[in-house]
PDB file of N, CA and C in Angstrom:
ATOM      1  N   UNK A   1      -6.194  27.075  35.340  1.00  0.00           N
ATOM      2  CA  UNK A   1      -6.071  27.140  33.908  1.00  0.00           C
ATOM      3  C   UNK A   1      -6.982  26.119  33.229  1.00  0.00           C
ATOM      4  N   UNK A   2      -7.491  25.786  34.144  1.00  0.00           N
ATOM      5  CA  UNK A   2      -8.565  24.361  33.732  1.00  0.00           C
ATOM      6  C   UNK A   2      -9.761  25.309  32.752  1.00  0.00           C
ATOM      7  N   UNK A   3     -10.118  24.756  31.525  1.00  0.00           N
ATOM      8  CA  UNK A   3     -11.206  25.312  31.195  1.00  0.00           C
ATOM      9  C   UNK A   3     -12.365  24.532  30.689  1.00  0.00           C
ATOM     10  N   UNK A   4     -13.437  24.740  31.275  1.00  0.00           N
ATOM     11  CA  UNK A   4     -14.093  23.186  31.468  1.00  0.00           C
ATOM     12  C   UNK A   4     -15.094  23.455  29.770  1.00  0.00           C
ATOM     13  N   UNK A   5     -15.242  24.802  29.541  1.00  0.00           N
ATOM     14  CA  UNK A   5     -16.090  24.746  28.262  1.00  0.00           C
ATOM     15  C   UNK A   5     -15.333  24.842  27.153  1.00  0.00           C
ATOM     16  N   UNK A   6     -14.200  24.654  27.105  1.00  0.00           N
ATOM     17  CA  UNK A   6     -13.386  23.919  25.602  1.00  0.00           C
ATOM     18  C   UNK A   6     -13.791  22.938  25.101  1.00  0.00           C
ATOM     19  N   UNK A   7     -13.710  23.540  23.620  1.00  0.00           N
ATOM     20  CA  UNK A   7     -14.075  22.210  22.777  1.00  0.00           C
ATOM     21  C   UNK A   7     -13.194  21.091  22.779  1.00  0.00           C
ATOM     22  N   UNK A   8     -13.468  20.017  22.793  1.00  0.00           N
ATOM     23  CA  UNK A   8     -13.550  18.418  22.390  1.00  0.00           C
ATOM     24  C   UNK A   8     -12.087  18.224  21.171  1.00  0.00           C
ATOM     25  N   UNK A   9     -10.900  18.193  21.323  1.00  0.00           N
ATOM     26  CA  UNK A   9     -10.120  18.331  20.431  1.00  0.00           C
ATOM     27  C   UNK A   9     -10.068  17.071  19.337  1.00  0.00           C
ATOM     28  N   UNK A  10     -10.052  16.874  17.809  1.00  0.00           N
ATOM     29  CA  UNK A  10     -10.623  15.793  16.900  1.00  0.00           C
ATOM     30  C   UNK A  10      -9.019  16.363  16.378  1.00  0.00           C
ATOM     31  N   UNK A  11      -8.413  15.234  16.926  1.00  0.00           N
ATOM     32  CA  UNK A  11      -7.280  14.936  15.713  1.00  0.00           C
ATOM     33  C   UNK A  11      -7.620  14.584  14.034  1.00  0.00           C
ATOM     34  N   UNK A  12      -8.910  13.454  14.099  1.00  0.00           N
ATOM     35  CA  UNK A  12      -8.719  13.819  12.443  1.00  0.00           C
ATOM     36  C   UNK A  12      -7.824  12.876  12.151  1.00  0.00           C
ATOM     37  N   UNK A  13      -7.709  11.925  12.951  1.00  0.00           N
ATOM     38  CA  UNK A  13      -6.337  10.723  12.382  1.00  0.00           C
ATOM     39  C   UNK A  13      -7.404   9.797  11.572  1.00  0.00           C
ATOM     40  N   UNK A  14      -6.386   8.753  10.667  1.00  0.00           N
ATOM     41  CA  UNK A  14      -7.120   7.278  10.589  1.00  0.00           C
ATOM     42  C   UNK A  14      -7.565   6.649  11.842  1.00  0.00           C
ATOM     43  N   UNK A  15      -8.317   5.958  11.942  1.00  0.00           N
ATOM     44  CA  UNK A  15      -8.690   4.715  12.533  1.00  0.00           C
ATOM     45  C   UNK A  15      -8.500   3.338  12.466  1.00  0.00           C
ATOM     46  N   UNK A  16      -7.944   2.593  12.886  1.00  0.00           N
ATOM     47  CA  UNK A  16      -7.694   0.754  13.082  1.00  0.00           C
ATOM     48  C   UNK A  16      -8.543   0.341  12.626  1.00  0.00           C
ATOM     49  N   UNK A  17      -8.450   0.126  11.240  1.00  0.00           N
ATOM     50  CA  UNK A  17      -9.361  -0.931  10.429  1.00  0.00           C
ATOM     51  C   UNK A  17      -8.925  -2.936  11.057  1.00  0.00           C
ATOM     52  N   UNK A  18     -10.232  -3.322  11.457  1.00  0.00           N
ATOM     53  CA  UNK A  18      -9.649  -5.037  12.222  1.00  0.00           C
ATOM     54  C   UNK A  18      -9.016  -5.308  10.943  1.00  0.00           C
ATOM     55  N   UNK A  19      -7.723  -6.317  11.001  1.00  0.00           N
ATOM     56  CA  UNK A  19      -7.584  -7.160   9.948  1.00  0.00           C
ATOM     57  C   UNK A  19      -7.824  -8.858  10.205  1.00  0.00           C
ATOM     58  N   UNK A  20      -7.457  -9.584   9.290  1.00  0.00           N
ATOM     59  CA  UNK A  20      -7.605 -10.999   9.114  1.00  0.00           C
ATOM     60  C   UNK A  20      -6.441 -11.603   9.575  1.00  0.00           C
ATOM     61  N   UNK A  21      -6.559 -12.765  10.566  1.00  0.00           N
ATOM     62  CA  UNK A  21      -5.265 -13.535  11.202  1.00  0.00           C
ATOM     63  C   UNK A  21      -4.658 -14.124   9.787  1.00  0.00           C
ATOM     64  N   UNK A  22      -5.232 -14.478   8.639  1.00  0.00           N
ATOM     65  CA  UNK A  22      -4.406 -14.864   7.542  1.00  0.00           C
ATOM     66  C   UNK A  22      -4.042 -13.377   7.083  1.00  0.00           C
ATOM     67  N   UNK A  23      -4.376 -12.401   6.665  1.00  0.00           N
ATOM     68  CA  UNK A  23      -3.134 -10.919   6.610  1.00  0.00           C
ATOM     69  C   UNK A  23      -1.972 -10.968   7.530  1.00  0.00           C
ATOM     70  N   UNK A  24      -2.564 -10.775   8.767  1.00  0.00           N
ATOM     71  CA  UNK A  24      -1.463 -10.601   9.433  1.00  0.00           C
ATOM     72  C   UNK A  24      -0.090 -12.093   9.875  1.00  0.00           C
ATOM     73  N   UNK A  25      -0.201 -12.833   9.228  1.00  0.00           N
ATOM     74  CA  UNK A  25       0.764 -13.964   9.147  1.00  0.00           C
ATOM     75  C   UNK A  25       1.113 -13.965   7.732  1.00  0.00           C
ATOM     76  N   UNK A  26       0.543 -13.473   6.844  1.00  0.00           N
ATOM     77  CA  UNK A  26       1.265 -13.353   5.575  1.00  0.00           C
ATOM     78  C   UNK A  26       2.475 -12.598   5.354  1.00  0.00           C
ATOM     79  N   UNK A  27       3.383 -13.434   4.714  1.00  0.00           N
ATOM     80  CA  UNK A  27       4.681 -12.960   4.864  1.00  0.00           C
ATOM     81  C   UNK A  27       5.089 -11.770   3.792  1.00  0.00           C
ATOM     82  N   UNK A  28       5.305 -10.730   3.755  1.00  0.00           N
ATOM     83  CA  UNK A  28       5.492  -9.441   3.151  1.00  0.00           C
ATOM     84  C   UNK A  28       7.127  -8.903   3.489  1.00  0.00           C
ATOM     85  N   UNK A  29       7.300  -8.099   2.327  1.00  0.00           N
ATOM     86  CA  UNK A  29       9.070  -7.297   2.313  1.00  0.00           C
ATOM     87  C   UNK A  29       8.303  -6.272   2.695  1.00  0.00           C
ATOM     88  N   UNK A  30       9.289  -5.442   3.388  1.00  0.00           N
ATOM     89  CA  UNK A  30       9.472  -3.720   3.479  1.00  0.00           C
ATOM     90  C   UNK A  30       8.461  -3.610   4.966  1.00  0.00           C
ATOM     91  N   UNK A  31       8.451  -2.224   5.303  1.00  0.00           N
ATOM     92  CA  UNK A  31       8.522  -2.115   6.813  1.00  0.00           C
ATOM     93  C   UNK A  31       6.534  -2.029   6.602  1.00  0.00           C
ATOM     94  N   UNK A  32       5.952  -3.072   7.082  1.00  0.00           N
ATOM     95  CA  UNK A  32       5.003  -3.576   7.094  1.00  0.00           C
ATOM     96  C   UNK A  32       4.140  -4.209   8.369  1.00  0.00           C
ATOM     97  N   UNK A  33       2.989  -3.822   8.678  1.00  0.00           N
ATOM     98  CA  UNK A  33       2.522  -4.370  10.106  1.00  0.00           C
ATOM     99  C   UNK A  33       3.205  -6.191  10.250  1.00  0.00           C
ATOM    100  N   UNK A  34       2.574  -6.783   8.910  1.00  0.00           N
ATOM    101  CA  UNK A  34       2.969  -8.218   9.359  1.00  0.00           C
ATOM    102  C   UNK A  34       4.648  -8.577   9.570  1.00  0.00           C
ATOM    103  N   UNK A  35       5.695  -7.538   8.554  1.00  0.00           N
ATOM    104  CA  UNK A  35       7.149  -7.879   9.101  1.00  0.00           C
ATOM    105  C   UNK A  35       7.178  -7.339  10.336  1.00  0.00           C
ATOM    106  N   UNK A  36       6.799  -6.351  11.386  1.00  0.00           N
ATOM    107  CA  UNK A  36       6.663  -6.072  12.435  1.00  0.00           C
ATOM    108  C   UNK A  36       6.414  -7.301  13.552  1.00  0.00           C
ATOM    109  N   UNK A  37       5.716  -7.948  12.938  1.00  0.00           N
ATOM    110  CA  UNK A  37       5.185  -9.170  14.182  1.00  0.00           C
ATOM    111  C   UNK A  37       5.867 -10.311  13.631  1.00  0.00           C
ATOM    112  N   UNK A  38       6.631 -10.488  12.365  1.00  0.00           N
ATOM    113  CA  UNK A  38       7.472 -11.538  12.179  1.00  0.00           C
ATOM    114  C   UNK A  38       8.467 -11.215  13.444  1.00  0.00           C
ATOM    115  N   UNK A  39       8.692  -9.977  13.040  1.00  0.00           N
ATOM    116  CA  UNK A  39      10.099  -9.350  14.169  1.00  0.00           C
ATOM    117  C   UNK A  39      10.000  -9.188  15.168  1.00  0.00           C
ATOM    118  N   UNK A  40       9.078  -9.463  16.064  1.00  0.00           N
ATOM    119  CA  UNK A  40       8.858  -9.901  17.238  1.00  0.00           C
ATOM    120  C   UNK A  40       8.774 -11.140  17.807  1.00  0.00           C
ATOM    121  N   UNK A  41       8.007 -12.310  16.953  1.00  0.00           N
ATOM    122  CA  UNK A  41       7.844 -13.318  16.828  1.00  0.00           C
ATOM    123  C   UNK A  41       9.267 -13.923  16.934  1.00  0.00           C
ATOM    124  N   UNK A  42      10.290 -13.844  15.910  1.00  0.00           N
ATOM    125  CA  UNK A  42      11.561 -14.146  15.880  1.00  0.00           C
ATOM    126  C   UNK A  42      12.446 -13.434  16.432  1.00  0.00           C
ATOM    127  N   UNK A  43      12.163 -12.164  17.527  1.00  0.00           N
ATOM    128  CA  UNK A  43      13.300 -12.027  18.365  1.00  0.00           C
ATOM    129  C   UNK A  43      12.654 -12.963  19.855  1.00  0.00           C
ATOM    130  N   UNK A  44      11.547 -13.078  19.892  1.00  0.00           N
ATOM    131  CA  UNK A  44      11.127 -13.555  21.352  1.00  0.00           C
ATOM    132  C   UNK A  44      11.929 -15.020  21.413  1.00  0.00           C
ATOM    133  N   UNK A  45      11.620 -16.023  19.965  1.00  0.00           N
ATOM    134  CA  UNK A  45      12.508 -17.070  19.986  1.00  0.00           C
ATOM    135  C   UNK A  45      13.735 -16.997  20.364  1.00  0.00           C
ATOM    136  N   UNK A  46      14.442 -16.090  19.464  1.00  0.00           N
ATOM    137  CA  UNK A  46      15.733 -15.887  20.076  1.00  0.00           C
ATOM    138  C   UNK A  46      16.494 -15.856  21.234  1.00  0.00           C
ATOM    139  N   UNK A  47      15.396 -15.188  21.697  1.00  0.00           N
ATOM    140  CA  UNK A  47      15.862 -14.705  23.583  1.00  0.00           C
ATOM    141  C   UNK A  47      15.622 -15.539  24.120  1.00  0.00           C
ATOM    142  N   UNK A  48      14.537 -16.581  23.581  1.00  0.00           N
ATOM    143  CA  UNK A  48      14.170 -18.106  24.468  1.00  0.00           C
ATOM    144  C   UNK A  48      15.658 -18.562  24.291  1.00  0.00           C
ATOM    145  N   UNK A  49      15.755 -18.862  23.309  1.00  0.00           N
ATOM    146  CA  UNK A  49      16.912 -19.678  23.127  1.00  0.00           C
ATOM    147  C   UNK A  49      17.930 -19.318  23.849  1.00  0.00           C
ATOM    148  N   UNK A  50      18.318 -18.233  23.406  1.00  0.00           N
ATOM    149  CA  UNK A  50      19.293 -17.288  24.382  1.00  0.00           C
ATOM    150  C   UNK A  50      19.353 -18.023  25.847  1.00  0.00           C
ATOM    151  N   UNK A  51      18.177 -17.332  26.411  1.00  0.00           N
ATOM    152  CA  UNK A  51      18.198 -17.930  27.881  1.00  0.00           C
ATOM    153  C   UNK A  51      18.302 -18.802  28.033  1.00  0.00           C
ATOM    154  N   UNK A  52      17.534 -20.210  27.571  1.00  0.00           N
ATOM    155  CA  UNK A  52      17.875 -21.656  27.530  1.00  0.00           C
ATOM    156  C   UNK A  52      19.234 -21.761  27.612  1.00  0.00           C
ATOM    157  N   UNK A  53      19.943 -21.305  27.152  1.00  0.00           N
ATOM    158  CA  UNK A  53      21.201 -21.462  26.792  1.00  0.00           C
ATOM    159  C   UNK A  53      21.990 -21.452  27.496  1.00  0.00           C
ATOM    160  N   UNK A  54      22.174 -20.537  28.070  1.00  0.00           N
ATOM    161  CA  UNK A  54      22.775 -19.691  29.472  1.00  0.00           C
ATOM    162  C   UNK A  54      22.544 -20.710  30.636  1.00  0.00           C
ATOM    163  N   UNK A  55      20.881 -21.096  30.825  1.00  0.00           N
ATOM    164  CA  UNK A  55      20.575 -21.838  32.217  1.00  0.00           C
ATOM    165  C   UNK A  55      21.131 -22.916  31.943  1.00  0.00           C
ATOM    166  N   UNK A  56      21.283 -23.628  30.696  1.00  0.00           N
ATOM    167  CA  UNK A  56      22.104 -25.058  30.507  1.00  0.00           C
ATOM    168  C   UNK A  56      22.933 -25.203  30.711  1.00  0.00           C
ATOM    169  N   UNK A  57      23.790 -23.856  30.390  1.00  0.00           N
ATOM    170  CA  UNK A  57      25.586 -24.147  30.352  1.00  0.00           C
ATOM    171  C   UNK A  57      25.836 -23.427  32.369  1.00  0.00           C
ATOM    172  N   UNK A  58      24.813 -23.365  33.037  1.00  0.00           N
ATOM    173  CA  UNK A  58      25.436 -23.471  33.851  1.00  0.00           C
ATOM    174  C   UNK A  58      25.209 -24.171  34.811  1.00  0.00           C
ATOM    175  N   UNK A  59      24.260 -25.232  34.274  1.00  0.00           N
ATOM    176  CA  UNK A  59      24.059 -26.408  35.353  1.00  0.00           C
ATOM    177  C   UNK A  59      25.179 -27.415  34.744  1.00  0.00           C
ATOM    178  N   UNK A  60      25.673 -27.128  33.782  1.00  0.00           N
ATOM    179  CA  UNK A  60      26.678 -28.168  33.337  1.00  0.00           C
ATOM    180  C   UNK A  60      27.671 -27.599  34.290  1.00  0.00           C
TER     181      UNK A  60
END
């Protein structure tokens, strides 16, 4: 079912315009690339902590 002379399929999407490390740390409301990486940023802490947490209370 292979057909080797089909055309080249062009979605036709946008493209990833680069942005600026000051955009993307600027702090913005509503569902936004930079609240996206706040929200990663501040769950990874979390889970540090988290774990820290856990390994402390059981060497105590």
């Amino acid at each position: 079912m292979n057909q080797p002379d089909a055309p080249a399929v062009d979605l036709g999407g946008p493209t990833a315009e680069p942005v600026s490390r000051e955009e993307l740390n600027r702090w913005k409301r509503g569902f936004t690339p930079q609240a996206e990486i706040w929200n990663g940023r501040l769950a990874m802490i979390g889970l540090s902590v988290a774990i820290l947490a856990i390994v402390l209370l059981r060497l105590v």
